[in-house]
C-alpha atoms as a PDB file:
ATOM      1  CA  UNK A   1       0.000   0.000   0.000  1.00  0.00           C
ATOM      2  CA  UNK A   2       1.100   3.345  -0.957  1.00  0.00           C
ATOM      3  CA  UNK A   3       0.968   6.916   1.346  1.00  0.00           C
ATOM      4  CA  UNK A   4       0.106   9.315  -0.600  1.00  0.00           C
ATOM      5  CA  UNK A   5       0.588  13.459   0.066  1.00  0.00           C
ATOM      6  CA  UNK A   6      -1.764  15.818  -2.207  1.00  0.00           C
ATOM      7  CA  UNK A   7      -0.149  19.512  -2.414  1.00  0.00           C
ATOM      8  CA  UNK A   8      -2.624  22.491  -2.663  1.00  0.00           C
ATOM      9  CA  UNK A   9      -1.431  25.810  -3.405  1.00  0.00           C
ATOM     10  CA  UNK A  10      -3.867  28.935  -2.406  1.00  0.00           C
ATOM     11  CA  UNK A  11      -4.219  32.350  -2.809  1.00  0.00           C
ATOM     12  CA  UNK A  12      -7.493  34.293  -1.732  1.00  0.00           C
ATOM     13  CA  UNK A  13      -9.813  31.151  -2.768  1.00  0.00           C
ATOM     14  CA  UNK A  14     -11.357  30.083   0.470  1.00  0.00           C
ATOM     15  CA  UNK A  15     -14.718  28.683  -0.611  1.00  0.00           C
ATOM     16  CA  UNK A  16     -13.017  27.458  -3.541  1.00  0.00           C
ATOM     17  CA  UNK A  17     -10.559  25.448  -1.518  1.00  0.00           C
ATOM     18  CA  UNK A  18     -13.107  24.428   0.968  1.00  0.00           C
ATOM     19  CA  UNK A  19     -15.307  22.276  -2.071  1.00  0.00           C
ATOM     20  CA  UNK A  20     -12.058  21.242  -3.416  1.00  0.00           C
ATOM     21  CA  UNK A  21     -10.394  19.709   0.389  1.00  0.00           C
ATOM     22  CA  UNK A  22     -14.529  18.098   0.482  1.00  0.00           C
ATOM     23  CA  UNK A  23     -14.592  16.408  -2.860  1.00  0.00           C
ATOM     24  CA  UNK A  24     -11.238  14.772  -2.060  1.00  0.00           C
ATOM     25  CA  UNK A  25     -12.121  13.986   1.456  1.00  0.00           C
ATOM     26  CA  UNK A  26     -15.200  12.239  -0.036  1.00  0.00           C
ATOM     27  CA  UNK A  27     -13.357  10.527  -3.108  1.00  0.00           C
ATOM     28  CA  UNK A  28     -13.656   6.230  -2.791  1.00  0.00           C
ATOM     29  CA  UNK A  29     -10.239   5.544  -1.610  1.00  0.00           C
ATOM     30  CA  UNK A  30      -9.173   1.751  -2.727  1.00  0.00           C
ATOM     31  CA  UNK A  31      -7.772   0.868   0.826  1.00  0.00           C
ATOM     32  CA  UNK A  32      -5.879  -1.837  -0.734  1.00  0.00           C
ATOM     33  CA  UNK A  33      -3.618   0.673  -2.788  1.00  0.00           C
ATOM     34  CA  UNK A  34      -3.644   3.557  -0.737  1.00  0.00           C
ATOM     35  CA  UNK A  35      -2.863   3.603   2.762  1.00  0.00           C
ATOM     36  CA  UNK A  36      -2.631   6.659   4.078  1.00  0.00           C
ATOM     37  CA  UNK A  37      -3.379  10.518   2.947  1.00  0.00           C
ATOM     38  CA  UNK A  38      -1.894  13.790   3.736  1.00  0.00           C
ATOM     39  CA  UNK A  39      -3.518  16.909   2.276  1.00  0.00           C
ATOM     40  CA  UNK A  40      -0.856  19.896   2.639  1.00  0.00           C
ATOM     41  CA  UNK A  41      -2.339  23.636   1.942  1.00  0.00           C
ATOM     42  CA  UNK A  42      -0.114  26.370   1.064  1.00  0.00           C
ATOM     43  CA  UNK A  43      -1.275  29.548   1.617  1.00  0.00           C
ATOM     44  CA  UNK A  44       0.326  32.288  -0.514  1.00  0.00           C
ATOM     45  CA  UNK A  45      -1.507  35.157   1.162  1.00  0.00           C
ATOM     46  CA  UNK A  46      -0.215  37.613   3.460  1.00  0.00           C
ATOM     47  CA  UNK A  47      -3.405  37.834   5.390  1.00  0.00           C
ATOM     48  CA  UNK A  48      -3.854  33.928   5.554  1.00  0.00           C
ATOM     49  CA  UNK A  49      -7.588  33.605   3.645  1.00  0.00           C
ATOM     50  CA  UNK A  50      -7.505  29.829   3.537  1.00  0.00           C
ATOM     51  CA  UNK A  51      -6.666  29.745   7.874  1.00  0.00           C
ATOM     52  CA  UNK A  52     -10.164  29.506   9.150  1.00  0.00           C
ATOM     53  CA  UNK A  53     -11.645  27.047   6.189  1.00  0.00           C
ATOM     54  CA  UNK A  54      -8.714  24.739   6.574  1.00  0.00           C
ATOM     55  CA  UNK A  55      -8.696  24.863  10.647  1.00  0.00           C
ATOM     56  CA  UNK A  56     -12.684  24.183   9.936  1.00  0.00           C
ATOM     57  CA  UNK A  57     -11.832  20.885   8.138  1.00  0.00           C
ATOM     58  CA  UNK A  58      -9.220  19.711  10.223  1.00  0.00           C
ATOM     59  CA  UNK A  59     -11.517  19.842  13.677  1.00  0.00           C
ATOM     60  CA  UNK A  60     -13.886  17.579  11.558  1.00  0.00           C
ATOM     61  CA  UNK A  61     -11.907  15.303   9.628  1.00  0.00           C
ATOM     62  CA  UNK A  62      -8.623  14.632  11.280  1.00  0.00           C
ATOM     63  CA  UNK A  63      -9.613  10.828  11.798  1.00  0.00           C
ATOM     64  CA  UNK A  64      -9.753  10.065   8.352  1.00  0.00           C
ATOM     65  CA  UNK A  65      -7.447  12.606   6.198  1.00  0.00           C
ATOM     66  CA  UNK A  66      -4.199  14.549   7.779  1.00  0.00           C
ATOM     67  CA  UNK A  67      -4.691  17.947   6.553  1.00  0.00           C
ATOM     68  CA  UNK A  68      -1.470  20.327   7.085  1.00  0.00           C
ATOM     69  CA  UNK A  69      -1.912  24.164   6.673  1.00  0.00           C
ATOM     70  CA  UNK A  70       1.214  26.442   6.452  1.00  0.00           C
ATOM     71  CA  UNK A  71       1.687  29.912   5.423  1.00  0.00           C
ATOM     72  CA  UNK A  72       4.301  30.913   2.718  1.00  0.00           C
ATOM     73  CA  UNK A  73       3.520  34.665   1.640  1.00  0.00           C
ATOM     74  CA  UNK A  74       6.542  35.102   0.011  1.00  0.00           C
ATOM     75  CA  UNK A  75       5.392  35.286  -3.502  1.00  0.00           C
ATOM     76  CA  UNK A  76       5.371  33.575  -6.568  1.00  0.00           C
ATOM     77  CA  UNK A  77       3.550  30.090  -7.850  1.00  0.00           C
ATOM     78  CA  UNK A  78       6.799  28.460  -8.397  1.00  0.00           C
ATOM     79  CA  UNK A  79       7.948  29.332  -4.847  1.00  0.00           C
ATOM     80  CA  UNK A  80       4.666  27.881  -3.468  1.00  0.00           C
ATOM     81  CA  UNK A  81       5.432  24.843  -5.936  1.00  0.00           C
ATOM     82  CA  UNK A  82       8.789  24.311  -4.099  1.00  0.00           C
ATOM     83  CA  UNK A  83       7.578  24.982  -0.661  1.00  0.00           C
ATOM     84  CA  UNK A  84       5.156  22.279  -0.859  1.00  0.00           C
ATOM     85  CA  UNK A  85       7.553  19.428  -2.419  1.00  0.00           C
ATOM     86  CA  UNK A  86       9.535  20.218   0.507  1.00  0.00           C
ATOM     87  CA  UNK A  87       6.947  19.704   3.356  1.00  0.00           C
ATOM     88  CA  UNK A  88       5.242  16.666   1.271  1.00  0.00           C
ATOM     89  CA  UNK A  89       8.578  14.881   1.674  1.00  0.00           C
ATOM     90  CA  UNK A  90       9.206  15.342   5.157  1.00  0.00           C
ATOM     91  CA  UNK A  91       5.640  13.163   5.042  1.00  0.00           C
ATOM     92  CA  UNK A  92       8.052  10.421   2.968  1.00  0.00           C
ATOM     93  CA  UNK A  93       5.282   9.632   0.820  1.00  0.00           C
ATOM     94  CA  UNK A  94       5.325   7.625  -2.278  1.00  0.00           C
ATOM     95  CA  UNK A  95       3.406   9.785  -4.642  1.00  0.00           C
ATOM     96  CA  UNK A  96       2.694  13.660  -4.396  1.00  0.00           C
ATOM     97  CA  UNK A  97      -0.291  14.864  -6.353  1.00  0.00           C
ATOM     98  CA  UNK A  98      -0.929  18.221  -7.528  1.00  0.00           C
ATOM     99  CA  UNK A  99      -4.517  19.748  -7.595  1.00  0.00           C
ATOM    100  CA  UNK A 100      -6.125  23.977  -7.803  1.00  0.00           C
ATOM    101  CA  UNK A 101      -7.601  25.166  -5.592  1.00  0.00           C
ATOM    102  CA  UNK A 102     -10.376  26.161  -8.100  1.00  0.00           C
ATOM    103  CA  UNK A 103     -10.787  22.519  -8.934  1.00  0.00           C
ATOM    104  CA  UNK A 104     -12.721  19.820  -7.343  1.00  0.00           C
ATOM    105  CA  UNK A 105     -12.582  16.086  -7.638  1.00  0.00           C
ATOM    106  CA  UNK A 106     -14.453  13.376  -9.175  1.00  0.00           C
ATOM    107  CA  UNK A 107     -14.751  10.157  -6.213  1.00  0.00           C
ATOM    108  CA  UNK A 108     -12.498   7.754  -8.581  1.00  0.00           C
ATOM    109  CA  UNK A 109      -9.851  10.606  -9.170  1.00  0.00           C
ATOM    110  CA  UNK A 110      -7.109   9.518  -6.409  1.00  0.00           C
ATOM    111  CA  UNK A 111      -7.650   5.769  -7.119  1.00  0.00           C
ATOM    112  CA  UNK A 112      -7.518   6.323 -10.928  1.00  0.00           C
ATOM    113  CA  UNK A 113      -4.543   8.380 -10.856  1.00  0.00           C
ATOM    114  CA  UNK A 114      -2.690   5.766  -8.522  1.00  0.00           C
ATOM    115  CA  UNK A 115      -3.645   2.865  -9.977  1.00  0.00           C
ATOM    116  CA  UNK A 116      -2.826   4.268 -13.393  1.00  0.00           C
ATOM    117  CA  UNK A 117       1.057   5.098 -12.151  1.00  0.00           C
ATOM    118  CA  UNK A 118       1.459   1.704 -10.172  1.00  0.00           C
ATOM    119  CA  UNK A 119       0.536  -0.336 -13.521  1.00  0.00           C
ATOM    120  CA  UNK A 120       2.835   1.884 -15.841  1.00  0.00           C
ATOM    121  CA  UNK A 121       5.535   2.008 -13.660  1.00  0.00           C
ATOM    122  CA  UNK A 122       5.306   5.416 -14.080  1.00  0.00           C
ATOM    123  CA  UNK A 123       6.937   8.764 -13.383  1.00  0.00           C
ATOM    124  CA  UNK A 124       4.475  11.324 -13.634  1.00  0.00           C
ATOM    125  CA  UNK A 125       0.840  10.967 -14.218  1.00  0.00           C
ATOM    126  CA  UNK A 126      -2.235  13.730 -15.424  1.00  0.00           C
ATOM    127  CA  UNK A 127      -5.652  13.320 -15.398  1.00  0.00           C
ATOM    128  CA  UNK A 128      -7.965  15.875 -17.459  1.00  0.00           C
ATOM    129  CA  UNK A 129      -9.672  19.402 -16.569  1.00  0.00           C
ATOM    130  CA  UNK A 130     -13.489  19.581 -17.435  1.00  0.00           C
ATOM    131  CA  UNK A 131     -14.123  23.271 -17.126  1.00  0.00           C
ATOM    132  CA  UNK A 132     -17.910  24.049 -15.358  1.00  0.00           C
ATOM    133  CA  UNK A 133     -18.851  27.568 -16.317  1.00  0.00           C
ATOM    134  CA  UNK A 134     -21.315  29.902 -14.364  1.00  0.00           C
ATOM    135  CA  UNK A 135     -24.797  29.501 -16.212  1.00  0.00           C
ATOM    136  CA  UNK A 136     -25.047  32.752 -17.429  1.00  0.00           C
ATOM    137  CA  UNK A 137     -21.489  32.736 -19.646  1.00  0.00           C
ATOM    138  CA  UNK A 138     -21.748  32.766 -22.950  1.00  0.00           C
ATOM    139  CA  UNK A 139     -21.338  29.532 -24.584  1.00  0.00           C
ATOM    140  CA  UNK A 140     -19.384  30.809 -27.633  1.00  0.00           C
ATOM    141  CA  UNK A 141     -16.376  31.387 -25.356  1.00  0.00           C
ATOM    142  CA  UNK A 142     -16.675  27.383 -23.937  1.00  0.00           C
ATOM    143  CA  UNK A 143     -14.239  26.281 -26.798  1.00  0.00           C
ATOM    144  CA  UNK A 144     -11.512  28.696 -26.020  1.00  0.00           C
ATOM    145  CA  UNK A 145     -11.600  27.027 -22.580  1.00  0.00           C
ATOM    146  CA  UNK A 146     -10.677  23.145 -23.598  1.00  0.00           C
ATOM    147  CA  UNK A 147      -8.230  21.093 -22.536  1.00  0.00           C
ATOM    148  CA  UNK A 148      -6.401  18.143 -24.244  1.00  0.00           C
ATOM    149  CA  UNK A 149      -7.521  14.599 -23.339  1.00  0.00           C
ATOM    150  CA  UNK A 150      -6.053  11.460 -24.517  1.00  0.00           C
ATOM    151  CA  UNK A 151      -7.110   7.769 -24.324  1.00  0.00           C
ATOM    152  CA  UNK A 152      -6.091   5.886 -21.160  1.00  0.00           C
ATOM    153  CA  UNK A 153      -2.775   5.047 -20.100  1.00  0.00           C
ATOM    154  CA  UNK A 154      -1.429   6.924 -23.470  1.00  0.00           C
ATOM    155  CA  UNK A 155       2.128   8.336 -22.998  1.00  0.00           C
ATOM    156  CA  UNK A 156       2.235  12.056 -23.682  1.00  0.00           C
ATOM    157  CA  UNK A 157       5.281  14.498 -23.583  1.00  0.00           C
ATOM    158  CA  UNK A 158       3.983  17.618 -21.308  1.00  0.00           C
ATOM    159  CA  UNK A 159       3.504  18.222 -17.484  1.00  0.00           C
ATOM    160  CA  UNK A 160       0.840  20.758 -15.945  1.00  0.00           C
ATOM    161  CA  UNK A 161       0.325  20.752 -11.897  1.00  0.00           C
ATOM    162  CA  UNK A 162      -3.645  20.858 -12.283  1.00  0.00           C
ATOM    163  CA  UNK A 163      -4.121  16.890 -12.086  1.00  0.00           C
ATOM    164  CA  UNK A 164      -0.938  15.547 -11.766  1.00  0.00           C
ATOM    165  CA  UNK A 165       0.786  12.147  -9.803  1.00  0.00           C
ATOM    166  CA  UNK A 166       4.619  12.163  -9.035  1.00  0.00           C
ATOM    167  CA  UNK A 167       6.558   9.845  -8.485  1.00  0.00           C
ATOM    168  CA  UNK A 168       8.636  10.343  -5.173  1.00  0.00           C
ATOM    169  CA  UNK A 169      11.474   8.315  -6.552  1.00  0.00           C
ATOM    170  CA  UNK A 170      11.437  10.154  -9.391  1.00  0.00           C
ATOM    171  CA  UNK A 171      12.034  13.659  -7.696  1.00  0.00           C
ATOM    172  CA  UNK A 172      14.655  12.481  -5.524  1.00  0.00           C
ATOM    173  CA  UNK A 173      16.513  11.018  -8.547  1.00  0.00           C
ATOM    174  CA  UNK A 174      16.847  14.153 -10.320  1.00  0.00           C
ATOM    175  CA  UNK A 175      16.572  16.395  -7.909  1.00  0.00           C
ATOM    176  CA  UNK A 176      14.601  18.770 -10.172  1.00  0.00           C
ATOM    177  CA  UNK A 177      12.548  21.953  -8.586  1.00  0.00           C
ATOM    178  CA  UNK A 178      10.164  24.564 -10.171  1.00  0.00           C
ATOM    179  CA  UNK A 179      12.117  27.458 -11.674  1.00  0.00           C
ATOM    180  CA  UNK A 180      12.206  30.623 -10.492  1.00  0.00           C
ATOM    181  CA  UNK A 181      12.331  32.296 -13.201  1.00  0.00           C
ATOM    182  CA  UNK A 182       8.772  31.540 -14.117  1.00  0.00           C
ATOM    183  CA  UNK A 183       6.784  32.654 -10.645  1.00  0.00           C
ATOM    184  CA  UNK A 184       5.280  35.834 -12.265  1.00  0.00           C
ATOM    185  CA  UNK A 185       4.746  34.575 -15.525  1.00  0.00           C
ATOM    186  CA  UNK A 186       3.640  31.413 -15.313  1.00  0.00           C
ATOM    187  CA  UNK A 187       3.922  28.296 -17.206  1.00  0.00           C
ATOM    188  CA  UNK A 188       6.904  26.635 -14.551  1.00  0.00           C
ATOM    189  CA  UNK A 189       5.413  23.344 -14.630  1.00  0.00           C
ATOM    190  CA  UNK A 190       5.697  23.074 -18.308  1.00  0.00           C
ATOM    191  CA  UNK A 191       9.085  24.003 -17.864  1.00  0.00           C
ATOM    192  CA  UNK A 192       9.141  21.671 -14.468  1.00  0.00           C
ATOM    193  CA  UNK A 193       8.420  18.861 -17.291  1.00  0.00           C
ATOM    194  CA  UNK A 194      10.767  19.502 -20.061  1.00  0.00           C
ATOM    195  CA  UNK A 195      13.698  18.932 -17.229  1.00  0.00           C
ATOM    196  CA  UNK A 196      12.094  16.002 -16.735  1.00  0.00           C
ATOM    197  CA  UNK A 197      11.433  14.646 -19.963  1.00  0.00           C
ATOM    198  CA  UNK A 198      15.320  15.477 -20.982  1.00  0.00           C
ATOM    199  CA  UNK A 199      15.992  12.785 -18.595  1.00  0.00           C
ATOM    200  CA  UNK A 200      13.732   9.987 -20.337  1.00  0.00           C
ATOM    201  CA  UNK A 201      10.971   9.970 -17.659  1.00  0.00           C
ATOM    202  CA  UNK A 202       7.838   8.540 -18.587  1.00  0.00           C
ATOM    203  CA  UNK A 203       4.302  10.406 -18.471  1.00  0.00           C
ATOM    204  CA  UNK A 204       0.740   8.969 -18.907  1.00  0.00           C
ATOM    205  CA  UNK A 205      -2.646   9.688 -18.864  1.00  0.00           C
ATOM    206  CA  UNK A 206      -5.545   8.370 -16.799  1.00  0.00           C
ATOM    207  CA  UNK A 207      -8.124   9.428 -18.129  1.00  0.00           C
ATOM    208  CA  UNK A 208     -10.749   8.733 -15.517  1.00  0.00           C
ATOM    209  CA  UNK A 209      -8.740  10.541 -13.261  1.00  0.00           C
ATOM    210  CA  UNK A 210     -11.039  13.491 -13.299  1.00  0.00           C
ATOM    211  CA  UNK A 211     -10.885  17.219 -12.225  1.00  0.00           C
ATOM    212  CA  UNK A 212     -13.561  19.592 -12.817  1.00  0.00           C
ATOM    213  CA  UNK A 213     -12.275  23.399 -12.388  1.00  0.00           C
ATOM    214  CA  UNK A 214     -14.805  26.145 -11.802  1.00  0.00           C
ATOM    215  CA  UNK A 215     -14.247  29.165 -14.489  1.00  0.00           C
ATOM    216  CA  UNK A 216     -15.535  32.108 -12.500  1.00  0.00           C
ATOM    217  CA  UNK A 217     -17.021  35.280 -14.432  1.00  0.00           C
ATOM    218  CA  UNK A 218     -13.823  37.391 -14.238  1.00  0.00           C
ATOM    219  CA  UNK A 219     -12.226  34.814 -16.715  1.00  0.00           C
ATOM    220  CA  UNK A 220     -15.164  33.936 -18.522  1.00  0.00           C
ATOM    221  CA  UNK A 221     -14.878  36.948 -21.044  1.00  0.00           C
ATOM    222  CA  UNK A 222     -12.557  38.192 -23.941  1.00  0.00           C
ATOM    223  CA  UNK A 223     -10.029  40.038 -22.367  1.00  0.00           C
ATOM    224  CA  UNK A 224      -8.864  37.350 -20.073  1.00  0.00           C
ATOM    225  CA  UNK A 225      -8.707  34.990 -22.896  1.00  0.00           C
ATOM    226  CA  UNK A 226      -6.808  37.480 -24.910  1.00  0.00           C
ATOM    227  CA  UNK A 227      -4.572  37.885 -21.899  1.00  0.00           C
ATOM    228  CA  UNK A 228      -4.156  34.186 -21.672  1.00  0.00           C
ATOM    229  CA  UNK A 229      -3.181  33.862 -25.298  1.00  0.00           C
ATOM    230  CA  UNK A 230      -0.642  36.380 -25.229  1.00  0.00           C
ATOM    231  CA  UNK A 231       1.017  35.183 -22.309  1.00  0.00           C
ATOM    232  CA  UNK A 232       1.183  31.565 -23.420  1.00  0.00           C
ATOM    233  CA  UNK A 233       2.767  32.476 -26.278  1.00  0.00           C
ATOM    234  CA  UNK A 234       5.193  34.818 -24.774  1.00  0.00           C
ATOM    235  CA  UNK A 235       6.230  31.902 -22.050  1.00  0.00           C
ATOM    236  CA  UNK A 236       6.866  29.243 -25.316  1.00  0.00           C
ATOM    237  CA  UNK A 237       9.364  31.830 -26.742  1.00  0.00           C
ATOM    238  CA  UNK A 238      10.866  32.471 -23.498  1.00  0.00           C
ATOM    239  CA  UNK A 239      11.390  28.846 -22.650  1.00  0.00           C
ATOM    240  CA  UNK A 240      12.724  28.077 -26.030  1.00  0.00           C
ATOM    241  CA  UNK A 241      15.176  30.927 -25.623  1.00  0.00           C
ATOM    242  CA  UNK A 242      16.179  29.028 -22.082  1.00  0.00           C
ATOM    243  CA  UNK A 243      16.731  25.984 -24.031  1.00  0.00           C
ATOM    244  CA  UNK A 244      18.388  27.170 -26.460  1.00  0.00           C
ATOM    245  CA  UNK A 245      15.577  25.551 -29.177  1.00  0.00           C
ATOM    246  CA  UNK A 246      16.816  27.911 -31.664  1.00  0.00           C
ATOM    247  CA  UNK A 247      14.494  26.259 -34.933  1.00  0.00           C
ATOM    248  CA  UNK A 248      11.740  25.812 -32.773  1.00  0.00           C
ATOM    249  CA  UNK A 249      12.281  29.946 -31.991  1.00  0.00           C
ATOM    250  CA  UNK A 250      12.559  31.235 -35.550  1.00  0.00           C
ATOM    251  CA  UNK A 251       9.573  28.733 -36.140  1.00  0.00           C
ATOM    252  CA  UNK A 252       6.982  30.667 -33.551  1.00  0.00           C
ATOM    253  CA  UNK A 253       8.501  33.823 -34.800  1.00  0.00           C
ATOM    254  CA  UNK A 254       6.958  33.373 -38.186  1.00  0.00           C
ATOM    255  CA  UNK A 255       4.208  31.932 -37.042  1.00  0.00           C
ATOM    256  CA  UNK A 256       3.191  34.304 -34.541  1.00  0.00           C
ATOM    257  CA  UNK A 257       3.781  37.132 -38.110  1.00  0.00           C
ATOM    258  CA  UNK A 258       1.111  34.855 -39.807  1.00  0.00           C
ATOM    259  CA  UNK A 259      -1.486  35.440 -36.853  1.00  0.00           C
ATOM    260  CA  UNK A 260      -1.246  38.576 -36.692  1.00  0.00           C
ATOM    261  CA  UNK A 261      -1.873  38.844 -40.379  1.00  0.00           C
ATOM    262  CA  UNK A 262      -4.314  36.538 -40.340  1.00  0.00           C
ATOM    263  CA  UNK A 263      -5.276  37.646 -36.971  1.00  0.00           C
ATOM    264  CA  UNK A 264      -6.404  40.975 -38.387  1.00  0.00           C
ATOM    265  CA  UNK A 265      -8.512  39.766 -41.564  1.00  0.00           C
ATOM    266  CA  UNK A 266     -10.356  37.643 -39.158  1.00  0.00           C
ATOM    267  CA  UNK A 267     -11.207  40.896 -36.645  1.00  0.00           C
ATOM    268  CA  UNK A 268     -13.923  41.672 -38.983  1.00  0.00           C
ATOM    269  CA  UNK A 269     -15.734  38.583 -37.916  1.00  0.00           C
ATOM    270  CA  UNK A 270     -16.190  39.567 -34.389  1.00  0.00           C
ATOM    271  CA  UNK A 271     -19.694  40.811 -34.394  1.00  0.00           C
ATOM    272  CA  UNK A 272     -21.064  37.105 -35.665  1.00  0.00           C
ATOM    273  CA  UNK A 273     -22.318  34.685 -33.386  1.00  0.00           C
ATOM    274  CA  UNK A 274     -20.773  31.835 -34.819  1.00  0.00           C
ATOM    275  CA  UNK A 275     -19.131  28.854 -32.584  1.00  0.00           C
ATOM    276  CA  UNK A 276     -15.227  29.512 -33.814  1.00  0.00           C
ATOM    277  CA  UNK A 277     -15.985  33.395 -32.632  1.00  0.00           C
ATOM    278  CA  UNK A 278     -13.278  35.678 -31.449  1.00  0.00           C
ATOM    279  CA  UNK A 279     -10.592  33.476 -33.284  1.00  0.00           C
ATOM    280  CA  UNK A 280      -9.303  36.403 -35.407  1.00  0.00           C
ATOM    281  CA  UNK A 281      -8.305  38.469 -31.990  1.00  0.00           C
ATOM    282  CA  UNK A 282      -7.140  35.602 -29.808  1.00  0.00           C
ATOM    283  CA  UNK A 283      -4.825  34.791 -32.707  1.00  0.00           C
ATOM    284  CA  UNK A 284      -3.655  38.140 -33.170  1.00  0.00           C
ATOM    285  CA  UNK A 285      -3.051  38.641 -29.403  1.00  0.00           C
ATOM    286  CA  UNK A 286      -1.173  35.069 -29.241  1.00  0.00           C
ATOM    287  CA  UNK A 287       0.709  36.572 -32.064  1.00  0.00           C
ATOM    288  CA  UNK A 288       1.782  39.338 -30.475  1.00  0.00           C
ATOM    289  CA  UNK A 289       2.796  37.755 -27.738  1.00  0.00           C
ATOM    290  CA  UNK A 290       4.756  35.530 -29.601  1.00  0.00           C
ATOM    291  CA  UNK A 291       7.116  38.444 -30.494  1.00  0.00           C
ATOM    292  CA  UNK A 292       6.839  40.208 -27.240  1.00  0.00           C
ATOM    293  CA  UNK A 293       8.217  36.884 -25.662  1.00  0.00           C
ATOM    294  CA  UNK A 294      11.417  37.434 -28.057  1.00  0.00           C
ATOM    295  CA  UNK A 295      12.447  41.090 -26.012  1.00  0.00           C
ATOM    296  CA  UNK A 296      10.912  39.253 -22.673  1.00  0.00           C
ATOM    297  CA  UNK A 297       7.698  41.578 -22.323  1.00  0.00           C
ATOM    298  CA  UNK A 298       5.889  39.003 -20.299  1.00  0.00           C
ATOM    299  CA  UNK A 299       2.309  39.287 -19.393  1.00  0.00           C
ATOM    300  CA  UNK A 300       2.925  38.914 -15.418  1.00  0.00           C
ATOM    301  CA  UNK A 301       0.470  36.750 -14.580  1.00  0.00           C
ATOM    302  CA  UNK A 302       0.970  36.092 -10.859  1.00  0.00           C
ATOM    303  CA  UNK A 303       2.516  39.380 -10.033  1.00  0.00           C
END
């Protein structure tokens, strides 16, 4: 049997984090696979919004889960990445799982995404994201919100923290941390994963592992979306420009010159109501970011 430590960074999200710490306190734990469960809560603000939820939930459930709740207001998501590595091994489990704390669990999600390393010897495992949007958002914008999904136990070649398994042995072998570099801007566990892939590990998908993240009215709209396109652009140039990918960099750069060509014929489209709506704009903005990326004007994300 396996002990297993799920990390949970926070920042200003209480009610959030309080359905997320329930559905995985409720989840159908296989008690011949998983022994024993520590949920560790990082709280990255100042004035400790997550204290009195997580105190809440530890009074009631301490019998059954081990919840841990620190405060590290230092900031920066790839800090808060780091800090809670570090207390999840003083736990010594044998898997660490990653989780938002605008997401909430499906009752099979910790079983599927520990059987699902155990039979693929894995290193790293993901689950998918189903985004549930506020009824009132217009479903035009739902598309822009997808997330890749794969059939089960496929092997893929990227890393994000919002349903993801680790291997413990795996971390200590490398000894591989979030960067730095990336705790404004974003996009550190994709760069978290491209260490990790230059060392041969092996990813895969469960994909009944399932997360469902809440998209809340201040992202359901244009300009977040045009935000978000222009700053994963700008992170892919920067993180080519780490590595030194120097085809794969003059490759986005004339790419990112076609969107914003193309991105401005397909402007005039705007005021239709069709289902591929607002592409012109979100490909002009990725565009742009594309080149900003190149001179490191980085959309700050978690500034």
């Amino acid at each position: 049997m396996y002990n297993i430590a799920i990390c949970i960074p926070t920042y200003k999200r209480p009610l959030m984090l309080k359905k997320l710490i329930l559905s995985i306190i409720e989840c159908n734990l296989d008690k011949s696979i998983i022994k024993d469960v520590n949920i560790i809560i990082i709280d990255n603000d100042i004035d400790k919004t997550a204290e009195t939820v997580t105190s809440e939930l530890i009074g009631r459930f301490s019998d059954l889960y081990k919840i841990h709740y620190y405060l590290h207001p230092l900031k920066g998501i790839s800090n808060v990445r780091n800090e809670l590595i570090k207390r999840a091994l003083l736990l010594k489990p044998d898997f660490i799982v990653f989780i938002d704390d605008d997401e909430y669990a499906n009752p099979e999600w910790l079983n599927e995404l520990t059987k699902t390393i155990i039979t693929n010897n894995g290193d790293f495992v993901m689950g998918p994201v189903i985004r549930v949007f506020d009824n009132n958002s217009k479903k035009y914008l739902h598309r822009w919100f997808e997330l890749p999904d794969h059939l089960n136990n496929t092997e893929i070649n990227y890393i994000e923290t919002n349903n993801l398994i680790i291997n413990v042995s795996t971390l200590r072998k490398f000894n591989i941390w979030f960067d730095p570099r990336f705790n404004i801007i974003g996009a550190g566990d994709s760069y978290f994963g491209i260490q990790f892939l230059k060392k041969g590990v092996k990813i895969y998908w469960a994909s009944k592992a399932v997360v469902y993240e809440t998209v809340t009215k201040d992202r359901a709209n244009l300009k977040w979306l045009m935000k978000r396109a222009y700053r994963g652009a700008g992170t892919f140039v920067y993180t080519q420009k780490l590595e030194k990918k120097h085809m794969k960099l003059l490759k986005k750069i004339f790419v990112s010159l076609i969107y914003i060509i193309v991105g401005i014929c397909g402007i005039i489209l705007l005021p239709i109501p069709f289902q591929k709506k607002y592409w012109g704009i979100l490909k002009f903005s990725e565009g742009i970011g594309g080149l900003a990326g190149l001179f490191n004007m980085l959309y700050k994300e978690y500034k």
